[in-house]
Each structure stands twice: as C-alpha cells, then as structure tokens.
N, C-alpha and C. Protein backbone atom coordinates (compact mmCIF):
# COMPACT_ATOMS: atom_id res chain seq x y z
N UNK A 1 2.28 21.48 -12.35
CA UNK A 1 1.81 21.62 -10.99
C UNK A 1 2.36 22.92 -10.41
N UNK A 2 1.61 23.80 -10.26
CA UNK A 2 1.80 25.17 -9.25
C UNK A 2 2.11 24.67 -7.63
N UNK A 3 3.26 24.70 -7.35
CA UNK A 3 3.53 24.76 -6.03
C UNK A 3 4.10 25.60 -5.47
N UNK A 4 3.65 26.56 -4.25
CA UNK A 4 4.16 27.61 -4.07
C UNK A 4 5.29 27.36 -3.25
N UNK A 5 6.38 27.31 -3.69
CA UNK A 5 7.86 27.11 -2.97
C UNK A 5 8.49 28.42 -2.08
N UNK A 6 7.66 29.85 -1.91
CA UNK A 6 8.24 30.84 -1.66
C UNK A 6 7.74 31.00 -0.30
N UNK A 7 6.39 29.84 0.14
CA UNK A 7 6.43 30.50 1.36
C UNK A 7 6.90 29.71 2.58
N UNK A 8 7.51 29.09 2.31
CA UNK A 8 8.76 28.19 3.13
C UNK A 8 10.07 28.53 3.29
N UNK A 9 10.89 29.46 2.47
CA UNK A 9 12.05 29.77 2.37
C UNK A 9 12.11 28.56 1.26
N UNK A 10 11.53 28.53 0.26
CA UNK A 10 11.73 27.89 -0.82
C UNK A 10 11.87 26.45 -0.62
N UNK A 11 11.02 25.74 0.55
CA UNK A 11 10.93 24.06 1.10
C UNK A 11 10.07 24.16 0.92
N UNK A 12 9.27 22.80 0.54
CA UNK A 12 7.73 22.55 1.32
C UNK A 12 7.64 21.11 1.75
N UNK A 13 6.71 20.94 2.74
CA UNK A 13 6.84 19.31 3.15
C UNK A 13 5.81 18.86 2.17
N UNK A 14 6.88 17.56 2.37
CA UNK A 14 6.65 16.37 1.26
C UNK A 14 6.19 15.18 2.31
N UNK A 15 4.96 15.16 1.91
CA UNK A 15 4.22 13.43 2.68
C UNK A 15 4.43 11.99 2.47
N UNK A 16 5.33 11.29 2.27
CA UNK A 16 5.79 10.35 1.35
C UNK A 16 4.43 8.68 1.95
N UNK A 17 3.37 8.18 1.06
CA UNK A 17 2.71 7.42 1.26
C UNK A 17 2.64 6.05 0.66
N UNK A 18 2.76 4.86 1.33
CA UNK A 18 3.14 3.49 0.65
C UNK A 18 2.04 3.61 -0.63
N UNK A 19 2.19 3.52 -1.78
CA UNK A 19 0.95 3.38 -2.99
C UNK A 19 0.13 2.28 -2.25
N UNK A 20 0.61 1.27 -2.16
CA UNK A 20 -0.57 -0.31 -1.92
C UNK A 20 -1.37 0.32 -0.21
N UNK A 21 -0.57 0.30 0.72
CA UNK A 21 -1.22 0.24 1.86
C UNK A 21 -1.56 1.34 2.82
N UNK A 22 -1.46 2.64 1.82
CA UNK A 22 -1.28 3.68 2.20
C UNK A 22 -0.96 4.35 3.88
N UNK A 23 -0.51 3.72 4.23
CA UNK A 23 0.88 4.13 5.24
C UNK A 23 1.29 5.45 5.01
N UNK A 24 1.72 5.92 6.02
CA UNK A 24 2.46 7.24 6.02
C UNK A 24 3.88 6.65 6.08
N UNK A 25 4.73 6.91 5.77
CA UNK A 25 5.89 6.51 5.52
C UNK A 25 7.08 7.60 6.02
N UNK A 26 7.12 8.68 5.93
CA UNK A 26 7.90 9.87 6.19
C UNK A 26 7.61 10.79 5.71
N UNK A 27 8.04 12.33 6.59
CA UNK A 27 7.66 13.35 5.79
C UNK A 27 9.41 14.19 5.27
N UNK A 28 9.28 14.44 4.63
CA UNK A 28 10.51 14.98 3.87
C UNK A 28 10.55 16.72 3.34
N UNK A 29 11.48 17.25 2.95
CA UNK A 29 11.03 18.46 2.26
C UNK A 29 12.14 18.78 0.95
N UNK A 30 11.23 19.62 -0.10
CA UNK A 30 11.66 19.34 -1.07
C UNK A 30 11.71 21.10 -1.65
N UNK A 31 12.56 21.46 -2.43
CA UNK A 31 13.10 22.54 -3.06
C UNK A 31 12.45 22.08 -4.46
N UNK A 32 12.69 23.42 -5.51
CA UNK A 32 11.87 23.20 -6.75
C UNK A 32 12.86 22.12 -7.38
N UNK A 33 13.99 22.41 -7.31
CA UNK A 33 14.88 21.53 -8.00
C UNK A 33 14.98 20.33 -7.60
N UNK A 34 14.47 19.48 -6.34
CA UNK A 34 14.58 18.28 -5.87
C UNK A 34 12.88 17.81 -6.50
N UNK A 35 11.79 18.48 -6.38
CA UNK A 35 10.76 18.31 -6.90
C UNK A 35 11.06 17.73 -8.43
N UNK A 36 11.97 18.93 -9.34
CA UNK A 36 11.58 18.69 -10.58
C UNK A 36 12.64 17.28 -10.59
N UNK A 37 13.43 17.13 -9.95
CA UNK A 37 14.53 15.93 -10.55
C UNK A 37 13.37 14.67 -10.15
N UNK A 38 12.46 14.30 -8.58
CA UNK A 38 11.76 13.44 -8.61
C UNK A 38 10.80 12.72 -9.75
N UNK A 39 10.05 14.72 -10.25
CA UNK A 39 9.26 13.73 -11.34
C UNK A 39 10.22 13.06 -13.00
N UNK A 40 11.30 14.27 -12.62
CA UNK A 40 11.88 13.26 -13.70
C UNK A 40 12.49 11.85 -13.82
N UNK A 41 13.26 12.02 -12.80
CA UNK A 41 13.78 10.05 -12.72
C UNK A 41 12.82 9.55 -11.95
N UNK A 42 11.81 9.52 -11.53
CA UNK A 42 9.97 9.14 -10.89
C UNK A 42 11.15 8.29 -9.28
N UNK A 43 12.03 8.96 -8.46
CA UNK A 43 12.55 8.19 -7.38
C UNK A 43 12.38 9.37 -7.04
N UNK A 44 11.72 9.54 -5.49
CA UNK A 44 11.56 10.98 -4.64
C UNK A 44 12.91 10.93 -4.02
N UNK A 45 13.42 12.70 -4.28
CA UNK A 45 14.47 13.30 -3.97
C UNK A 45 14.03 14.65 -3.04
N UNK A 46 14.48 14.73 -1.99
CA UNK A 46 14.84 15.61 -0.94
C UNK A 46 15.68 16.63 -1.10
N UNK A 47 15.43 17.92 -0.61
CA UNK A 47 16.59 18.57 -0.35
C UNK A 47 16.79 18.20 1.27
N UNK A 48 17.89 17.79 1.53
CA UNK A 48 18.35 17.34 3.24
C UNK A 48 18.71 19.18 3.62
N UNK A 49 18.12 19.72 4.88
CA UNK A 49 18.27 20.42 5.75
C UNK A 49 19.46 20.37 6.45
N UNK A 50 19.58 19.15 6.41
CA UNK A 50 21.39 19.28 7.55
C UNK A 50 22.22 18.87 6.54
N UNK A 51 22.52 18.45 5.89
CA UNK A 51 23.09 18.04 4.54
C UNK A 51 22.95 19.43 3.34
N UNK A 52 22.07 20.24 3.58
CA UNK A 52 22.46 21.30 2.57
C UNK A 52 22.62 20.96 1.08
N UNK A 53 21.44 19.88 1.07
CA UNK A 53 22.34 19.20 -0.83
C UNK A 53 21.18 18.42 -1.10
N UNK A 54 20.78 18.20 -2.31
CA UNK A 54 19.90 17.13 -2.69
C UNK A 54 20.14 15.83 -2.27
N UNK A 55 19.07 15.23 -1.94
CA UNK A 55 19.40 13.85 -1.40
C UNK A 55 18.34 12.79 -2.14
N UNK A 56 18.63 12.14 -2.75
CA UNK A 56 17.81 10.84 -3.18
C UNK A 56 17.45 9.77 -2.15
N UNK A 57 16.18 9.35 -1.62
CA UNK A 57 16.09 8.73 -0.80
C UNK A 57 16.44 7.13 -0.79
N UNK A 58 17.38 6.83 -0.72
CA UNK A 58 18.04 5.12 -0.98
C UNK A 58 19.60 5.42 -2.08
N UNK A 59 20.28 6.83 -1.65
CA UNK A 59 20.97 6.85 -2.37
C UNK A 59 22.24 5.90 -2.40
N UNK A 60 22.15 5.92 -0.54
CA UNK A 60 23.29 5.02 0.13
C UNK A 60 23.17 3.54 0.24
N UNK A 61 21.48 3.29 0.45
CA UNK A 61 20.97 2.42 0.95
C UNK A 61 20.57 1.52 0.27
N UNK A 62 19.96 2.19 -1.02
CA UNK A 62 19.28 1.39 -1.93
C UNK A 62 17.72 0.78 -1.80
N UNK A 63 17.67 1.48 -0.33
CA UNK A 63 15.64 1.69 -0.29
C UNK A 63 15.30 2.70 -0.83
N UNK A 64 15.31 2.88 -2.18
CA UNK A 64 14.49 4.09 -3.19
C UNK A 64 13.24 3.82 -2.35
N UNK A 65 12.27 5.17 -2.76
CA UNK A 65 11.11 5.33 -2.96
C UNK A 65 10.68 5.60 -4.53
N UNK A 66 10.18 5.10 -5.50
CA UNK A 66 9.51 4.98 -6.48
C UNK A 66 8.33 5.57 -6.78
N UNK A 67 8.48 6.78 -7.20
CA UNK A 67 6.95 7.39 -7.32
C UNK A 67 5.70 6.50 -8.33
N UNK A 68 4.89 6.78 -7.51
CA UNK A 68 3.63 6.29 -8.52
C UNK A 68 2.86 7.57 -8.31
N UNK A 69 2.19 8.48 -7.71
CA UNK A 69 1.39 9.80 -7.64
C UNK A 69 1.91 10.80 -6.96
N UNK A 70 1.59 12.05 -7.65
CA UNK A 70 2.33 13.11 -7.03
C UNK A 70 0.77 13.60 -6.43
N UNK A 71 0.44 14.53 -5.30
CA UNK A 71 -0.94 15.26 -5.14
C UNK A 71 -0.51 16.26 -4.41
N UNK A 72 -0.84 17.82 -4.58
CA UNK A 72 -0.46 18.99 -4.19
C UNK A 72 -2.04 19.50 -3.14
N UNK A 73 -1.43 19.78 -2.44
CA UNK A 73 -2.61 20.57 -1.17
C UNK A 73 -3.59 21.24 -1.80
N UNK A 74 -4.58 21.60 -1.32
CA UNK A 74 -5.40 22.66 -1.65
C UNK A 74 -4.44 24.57 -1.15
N UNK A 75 -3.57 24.48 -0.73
CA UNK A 75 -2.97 25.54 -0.89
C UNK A 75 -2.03 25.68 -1.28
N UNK A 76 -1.73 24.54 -1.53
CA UNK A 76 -0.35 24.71 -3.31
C UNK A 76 0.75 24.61 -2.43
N UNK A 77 1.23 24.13 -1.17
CA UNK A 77 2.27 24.34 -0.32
C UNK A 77 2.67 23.38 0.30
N UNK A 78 2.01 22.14 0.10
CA UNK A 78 2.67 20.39 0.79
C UNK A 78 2.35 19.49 -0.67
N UNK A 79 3.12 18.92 -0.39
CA UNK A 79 2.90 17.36 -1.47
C UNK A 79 3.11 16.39 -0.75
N UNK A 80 1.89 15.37 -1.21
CA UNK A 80 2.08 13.76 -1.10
C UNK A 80 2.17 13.23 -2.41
N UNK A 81 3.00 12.66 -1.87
CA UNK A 81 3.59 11.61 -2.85
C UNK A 81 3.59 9.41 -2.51
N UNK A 82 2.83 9.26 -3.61
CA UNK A 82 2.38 7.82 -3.49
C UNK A 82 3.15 7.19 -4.18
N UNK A 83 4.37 6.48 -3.29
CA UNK A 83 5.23 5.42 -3.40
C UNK A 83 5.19 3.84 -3.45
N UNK A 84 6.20 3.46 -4.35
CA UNK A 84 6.72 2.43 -4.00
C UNK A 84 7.83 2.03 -3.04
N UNK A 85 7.91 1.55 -1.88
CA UNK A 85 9.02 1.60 -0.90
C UNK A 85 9.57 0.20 -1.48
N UNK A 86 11.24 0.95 -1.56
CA UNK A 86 12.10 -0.56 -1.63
C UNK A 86 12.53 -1.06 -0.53
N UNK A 87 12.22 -1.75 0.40
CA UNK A 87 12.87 -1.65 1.95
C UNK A 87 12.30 -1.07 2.61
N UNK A 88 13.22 -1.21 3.95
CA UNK A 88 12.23 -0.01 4.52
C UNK A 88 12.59 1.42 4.30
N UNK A 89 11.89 2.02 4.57
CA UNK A 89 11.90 3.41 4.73
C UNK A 89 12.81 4.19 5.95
N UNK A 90 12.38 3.99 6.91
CA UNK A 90 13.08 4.85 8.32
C UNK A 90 14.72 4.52 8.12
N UNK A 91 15.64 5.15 8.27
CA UNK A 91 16.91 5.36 8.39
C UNK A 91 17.32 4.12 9.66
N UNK A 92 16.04 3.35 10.53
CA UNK A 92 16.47 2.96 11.83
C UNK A 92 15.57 1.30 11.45
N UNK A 93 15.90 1.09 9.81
CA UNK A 93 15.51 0.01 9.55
C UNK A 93 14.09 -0.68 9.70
N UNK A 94 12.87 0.40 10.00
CA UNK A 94 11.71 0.19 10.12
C UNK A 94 11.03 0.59 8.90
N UNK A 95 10.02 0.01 8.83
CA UNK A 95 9.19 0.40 7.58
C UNK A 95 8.62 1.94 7.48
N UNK A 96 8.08 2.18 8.46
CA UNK A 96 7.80 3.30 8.49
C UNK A 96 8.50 4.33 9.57
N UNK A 97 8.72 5.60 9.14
CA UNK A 97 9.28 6.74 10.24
C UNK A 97 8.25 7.12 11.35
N UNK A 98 7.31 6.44 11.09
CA UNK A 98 6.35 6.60 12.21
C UNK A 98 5.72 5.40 13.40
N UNK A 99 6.34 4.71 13.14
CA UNK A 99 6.47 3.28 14.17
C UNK A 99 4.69 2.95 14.14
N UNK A 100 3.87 3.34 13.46
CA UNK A 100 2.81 2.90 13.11
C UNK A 100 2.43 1.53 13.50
N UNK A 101 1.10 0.74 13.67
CA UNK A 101 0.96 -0.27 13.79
C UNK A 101 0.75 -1.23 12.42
N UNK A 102 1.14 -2.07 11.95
CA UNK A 102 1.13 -2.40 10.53
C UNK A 102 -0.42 -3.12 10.28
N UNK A 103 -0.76 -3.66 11.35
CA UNK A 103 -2.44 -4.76 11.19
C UNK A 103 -3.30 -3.85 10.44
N UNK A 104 -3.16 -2.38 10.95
CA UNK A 104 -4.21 -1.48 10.30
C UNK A 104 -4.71 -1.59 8.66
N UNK A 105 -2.71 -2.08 8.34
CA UNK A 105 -2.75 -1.94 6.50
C UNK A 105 -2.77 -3.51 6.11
N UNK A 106 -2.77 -4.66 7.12
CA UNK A 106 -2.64 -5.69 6.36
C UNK A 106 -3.31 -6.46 5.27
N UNK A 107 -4.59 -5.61 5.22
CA UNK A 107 -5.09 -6.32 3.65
C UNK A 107 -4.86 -6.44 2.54
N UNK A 108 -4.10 -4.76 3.01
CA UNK A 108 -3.58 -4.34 1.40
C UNK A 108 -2.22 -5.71 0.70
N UNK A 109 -1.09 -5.51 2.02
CA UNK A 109 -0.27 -6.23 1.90
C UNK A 109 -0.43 -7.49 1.42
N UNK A 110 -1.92 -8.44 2.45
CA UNK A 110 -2.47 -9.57 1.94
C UNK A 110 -2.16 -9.51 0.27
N UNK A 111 -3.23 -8.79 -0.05
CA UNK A 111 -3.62 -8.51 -1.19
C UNK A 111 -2.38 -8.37 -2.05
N UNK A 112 -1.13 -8.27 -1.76
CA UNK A 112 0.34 -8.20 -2.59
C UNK A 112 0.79 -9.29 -2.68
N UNK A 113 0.70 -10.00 -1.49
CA UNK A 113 0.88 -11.41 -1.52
C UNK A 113 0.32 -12.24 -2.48
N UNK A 114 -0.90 -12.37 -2.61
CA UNK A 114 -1.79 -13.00 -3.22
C UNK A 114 -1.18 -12.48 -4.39
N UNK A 115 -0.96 -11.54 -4.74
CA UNK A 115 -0.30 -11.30 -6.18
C UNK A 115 1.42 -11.90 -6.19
N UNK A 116 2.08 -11.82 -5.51
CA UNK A 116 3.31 -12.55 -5.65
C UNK A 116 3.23 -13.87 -5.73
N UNK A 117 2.11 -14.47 -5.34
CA UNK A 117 2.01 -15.64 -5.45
C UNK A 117 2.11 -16.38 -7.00
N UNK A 118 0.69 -15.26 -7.55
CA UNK A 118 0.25 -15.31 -9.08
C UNK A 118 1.51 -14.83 -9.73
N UNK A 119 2.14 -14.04 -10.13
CA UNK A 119 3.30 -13.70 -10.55
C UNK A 119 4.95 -14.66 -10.25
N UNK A 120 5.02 -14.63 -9.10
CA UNK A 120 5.99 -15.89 -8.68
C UNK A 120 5.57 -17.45 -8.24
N UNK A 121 4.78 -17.58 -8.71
CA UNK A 121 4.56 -19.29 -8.13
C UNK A 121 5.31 -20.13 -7.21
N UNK A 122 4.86 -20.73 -6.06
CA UNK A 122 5.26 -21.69 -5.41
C UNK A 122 4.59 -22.42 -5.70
N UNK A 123 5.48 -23.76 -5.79
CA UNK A 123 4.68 -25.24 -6.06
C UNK A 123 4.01 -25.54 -5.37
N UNK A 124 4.31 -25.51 -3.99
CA UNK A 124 3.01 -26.32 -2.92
C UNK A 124 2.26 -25.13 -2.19
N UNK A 125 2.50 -23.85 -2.43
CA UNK A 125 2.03 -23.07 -1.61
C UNK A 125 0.49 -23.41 -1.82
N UNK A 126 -0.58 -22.67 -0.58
CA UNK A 126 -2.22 -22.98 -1.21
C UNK A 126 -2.17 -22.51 -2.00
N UNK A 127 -2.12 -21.64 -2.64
CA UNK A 127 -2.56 -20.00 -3.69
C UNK A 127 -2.13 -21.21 -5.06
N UNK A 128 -1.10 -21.61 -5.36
CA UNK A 128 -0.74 -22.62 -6.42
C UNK A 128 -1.67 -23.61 -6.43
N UNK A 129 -1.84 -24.78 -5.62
CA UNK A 129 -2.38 -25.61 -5.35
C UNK A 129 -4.43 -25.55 -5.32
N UNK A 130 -4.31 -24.28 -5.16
CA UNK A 130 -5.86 -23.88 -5.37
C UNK A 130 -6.12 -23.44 -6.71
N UNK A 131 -5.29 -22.65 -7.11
CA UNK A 131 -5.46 -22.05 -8.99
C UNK A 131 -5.49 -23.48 -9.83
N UNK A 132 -5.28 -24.15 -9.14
CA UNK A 132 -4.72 -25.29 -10.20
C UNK A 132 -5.88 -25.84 -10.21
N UNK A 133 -7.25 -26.44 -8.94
CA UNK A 133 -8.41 -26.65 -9.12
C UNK A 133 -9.14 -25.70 -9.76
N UNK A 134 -8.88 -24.21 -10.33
CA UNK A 134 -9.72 -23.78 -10.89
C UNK A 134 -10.83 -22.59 -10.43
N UNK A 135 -10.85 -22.04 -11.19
CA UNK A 135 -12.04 -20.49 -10.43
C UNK A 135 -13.42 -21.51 -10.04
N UNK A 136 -14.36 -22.09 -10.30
CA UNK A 136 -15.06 -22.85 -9.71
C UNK A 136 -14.76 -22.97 -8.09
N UNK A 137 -13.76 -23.77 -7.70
CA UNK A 137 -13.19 -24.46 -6.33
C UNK A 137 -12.58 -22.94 -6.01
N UNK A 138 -12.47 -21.85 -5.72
CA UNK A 138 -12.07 -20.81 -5.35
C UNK A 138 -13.17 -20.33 -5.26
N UNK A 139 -14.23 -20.15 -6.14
CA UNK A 139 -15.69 -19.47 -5.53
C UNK A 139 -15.96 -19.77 -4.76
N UNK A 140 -16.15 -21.34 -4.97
CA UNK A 140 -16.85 -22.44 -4.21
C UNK A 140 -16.16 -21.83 -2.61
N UNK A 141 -15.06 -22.09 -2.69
CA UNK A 141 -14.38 -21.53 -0.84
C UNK A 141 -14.89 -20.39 -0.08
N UNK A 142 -15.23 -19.30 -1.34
CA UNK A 142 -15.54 -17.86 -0.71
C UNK A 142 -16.68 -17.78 -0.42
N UNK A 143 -17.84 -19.14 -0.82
CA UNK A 143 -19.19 -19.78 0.06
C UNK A 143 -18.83 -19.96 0.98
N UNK A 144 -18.27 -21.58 1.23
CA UNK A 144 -18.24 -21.86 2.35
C UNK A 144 -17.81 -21.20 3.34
N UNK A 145 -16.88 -20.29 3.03
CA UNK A 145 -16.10 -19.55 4.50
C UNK A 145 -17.22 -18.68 5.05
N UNK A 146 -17.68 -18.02 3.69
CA UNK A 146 -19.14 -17.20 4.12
C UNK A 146 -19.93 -17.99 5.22
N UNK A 147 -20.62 -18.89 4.72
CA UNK A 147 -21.49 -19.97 5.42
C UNK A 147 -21.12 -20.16 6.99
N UNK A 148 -19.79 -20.39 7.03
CA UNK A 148 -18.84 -20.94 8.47
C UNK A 148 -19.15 -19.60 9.19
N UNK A 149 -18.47 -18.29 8.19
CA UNK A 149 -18.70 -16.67 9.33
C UNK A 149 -20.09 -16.71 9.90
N UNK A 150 -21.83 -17.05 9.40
CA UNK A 150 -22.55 -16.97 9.51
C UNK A 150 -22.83 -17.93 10.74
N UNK A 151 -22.53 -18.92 10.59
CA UNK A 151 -22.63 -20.07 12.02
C UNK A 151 -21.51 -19.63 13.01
N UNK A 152 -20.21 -18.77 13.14
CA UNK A 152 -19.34 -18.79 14.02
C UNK A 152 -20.30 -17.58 14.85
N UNK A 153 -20.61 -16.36 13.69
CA UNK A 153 -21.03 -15.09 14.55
C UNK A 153 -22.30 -15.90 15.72
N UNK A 154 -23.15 -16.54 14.96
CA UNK A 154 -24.85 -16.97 15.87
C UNK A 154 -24.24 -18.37 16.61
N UNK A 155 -23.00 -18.81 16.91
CA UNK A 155 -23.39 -20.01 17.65
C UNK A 155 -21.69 -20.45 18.31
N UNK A 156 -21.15 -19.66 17.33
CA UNK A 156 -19.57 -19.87 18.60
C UNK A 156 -18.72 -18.57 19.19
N UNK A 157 -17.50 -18.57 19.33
CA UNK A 157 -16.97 -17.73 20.23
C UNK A 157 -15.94 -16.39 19.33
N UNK A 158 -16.03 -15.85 20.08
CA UNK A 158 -15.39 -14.48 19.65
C UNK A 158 -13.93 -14.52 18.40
N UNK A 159 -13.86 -15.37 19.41
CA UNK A 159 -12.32 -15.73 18.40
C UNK A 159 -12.12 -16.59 17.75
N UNK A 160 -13.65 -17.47 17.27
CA UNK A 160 -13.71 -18.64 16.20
C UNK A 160 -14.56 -17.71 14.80
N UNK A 161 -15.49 -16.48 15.86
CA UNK A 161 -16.01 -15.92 14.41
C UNK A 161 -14.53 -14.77 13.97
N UNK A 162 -13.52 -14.55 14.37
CA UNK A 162 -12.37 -13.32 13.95
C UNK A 162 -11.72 -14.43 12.66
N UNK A 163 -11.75 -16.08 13.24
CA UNK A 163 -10.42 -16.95 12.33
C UNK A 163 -11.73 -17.38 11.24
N UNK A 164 -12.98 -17.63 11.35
CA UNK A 164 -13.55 -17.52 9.68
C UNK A 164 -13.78 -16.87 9.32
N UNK A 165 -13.91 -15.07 9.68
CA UNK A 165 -14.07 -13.82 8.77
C UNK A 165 -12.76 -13.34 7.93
N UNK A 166 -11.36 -13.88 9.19
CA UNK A 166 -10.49 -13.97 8.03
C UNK A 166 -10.45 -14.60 6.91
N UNK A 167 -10.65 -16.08 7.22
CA UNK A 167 -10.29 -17.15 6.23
C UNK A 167 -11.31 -16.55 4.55
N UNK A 168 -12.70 -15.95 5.31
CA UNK A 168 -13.61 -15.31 4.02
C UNK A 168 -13.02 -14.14 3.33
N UNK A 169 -12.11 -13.41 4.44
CA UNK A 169 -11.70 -11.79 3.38
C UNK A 169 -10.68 -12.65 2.52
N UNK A 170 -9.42 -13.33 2.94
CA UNK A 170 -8.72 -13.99 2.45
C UNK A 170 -9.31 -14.72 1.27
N UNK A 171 -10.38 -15.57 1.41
CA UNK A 171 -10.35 -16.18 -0.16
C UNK A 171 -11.07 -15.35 -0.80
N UNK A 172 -11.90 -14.15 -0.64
CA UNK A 172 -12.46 -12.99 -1.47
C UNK A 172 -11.44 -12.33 -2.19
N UNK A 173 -10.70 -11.95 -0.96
CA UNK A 173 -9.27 -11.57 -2.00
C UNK A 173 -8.53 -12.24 -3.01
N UNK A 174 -8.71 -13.36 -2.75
CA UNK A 174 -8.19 -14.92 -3.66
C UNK A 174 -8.75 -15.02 -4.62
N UNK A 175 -10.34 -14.54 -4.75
CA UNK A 175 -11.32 -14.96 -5.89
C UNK A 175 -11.04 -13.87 -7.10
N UNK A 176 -11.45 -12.07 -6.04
CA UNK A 176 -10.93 -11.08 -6.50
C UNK A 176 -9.76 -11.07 -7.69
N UNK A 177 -8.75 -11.49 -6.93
CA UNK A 177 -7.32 -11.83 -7.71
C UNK A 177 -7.45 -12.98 -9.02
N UNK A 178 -7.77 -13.95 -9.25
CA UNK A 178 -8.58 -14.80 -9.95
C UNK A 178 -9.38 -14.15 -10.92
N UNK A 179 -10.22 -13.09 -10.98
CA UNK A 179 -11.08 -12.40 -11.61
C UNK A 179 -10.37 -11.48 -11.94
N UNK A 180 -8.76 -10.91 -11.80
CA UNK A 180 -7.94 -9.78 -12.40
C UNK A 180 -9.27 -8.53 -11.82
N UNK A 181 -9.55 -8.87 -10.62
CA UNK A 181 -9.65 -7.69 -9.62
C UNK A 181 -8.96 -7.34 -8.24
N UNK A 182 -9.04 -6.13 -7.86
CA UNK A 182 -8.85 -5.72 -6.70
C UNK A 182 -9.41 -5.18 -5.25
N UNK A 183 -9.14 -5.05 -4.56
CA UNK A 183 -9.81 -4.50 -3.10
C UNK A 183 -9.86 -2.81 -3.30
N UNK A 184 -8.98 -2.27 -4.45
CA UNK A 184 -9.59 -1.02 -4.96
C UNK A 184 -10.85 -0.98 -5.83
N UNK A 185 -11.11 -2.09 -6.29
CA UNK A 185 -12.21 -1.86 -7.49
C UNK A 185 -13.18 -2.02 -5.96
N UNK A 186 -12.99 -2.68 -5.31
CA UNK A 186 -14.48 -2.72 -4.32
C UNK A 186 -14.16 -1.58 -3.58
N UNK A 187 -13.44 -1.20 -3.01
CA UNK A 187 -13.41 0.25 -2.39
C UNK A 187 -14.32 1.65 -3.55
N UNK A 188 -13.80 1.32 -4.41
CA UNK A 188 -14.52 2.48 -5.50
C UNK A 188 -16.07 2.49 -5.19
N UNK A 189 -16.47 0.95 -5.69
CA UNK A 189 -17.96 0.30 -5.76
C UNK A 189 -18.58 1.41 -4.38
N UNK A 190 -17.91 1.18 -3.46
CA UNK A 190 -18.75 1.55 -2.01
C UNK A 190 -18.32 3.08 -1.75
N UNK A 191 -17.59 3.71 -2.27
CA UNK A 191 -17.42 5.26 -2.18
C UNK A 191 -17.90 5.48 -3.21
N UNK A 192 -18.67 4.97 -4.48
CA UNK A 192 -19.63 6.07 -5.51
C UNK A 192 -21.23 5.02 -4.75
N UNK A 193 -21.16 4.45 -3.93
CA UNK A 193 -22.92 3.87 -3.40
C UNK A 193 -23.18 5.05 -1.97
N UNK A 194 -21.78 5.34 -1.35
CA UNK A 194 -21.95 6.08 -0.62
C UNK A 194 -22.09 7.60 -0.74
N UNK A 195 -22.14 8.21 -1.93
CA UNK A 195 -22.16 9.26 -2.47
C UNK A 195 -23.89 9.56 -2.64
C-alpha cells in the first residue's frame, strides 16, 4: 500500500470503523512505523501526538482494536481501518469517540447476537428453543410476521405496525442465520440490482 506519509509531517489520519456495524469509532494518526507494526500484529497502533511514542490502542486497557481491513483514500493520505472493537473504544468508556446514536447500527449488532446465540447456546433462550423446532418452524415465523406487518400497516396503529416489522427483520435475520447467511449477502444482492 502506497501511502503518502510526507505530506503530514510524516502522520496521516487513521479512521478506525466497527467491521460488523460500521460505526465510526475514532480517528487516530499513524506514522509509517505504527502503520507497518498494525498490519503486522493485525491490532491498530497509533503514533500518540502528546505521548510522542507509539501507542497500541488497548495497551493499558485491554480494548484492542483488531484489524479486519485496511482501505487507503483516493489520495494515498488517510486510512480506514475496519475493526474489531474489544470494549469500548473512547478513553471515557463509551463505545464510540463520537457519542453517536447506536439504533442507527442495531441490526448489525442484532445480527451478532443471533450469532452468539448459535455459537454460545442458551438453553431456554428463543434462538435455542426455536433451532430446536427446526428450519421449517423458523420459515414458517418469517411468514407469519410478514402476514401480521401486512395487516398492522392497512388496519392498525403506528406503533403496532414498528413492533411486527421488527419481530419480521428479526426472524429474517433468524432464518438468514439458519441458512449460514447474512444481512451482507442481502446488502450485496441490492447494490449489484441497483447498479
């Protein structure tokens, strides 16, 4: 990766972005040598400005950031970088350095859940208790909720059609997950239909 480090006084800002819910998370800045140590141990490292020294982000703390993608500007002079956050992020115990509203990203998160579920099992949780009837009775739900959104929008109230359009993204995501898919494979689907 060509990054031009010279026209910063040898910094460039670094965009640091949640991988799952893409959040902005903090912006940071990075020297060639904090760059090259990131992609090598894949944990984004800083050069700190007031600190004068490389800084690993969770060095003290132990909220690493975990790289999953590096992406360089079209002028070779900022990087984002697509993380895994261990914790939170902000120094002031918030998830993000930008006090952001979180509802914006909650599908994604949904969508993590629903996988911790599958990966860690709870006995009585639904997500257990539904796998256990089977992909059949999980389709079957992502009807009916359909069906319910269709009668809430034409015949009840504002805030009875918001609690069955959830309950439908929710078990889509449920079915999705079930089928060893994701809310990225349908995001793709509709950015190459929209092309």
């Amino acid at each position: 990766m060509n990054i031009d480090f010279n026209k910063s006084d040898g910094l460039v800002p670094v965009v640091i972005q949640d991988e799952k819910t893409l959040e902005v998370l903090m912006l940071g800045y990075m020297n060639a040598v904090a760059f090259e140590k990131t992609q090598n141990e894949g944990k984004v490292t800083f050069f700190s400005r007031s600190k004068n020294r490389l800084w690993t982000k969770g060095e003290e703390s132990g909220n690493f950031l975990f790289v999953k993608s590096i992406h360089i500007d079209c002028d070779n002079d900022t990087i984002l970088i697509k993380a895994n956050p261990v914790g939170p992020t902000c120094h002031t115990g918030s998830r993000s350095c930008f006090k952001t509203e979180y509802n914006q990203n909650f599908i994604f998160e949904l969508e993590n859940i629903i996988t911790d579920r599958y990966e860690n099992p709870v006995e009585d949780s639904y997500i257990n208790k539904m796998r256990g009837k089977g992909l059949n009775k999980i389709a079957q739900k992502v009807g009916e909720e359909g069906v319910e959104t269709v009668i809430a929008a034409l015949a009840e109230s504002e805030e009875e059609l918001i609690g069955e359009a959830s309950d439908l993204v929710f078990h889509l995501l449920f079915l999705l997950k079930e089928k060893g898919l994701s809310i990225q494979d349908i995001a793709k689907k509709l950015e190459s239909r929209h092309q």
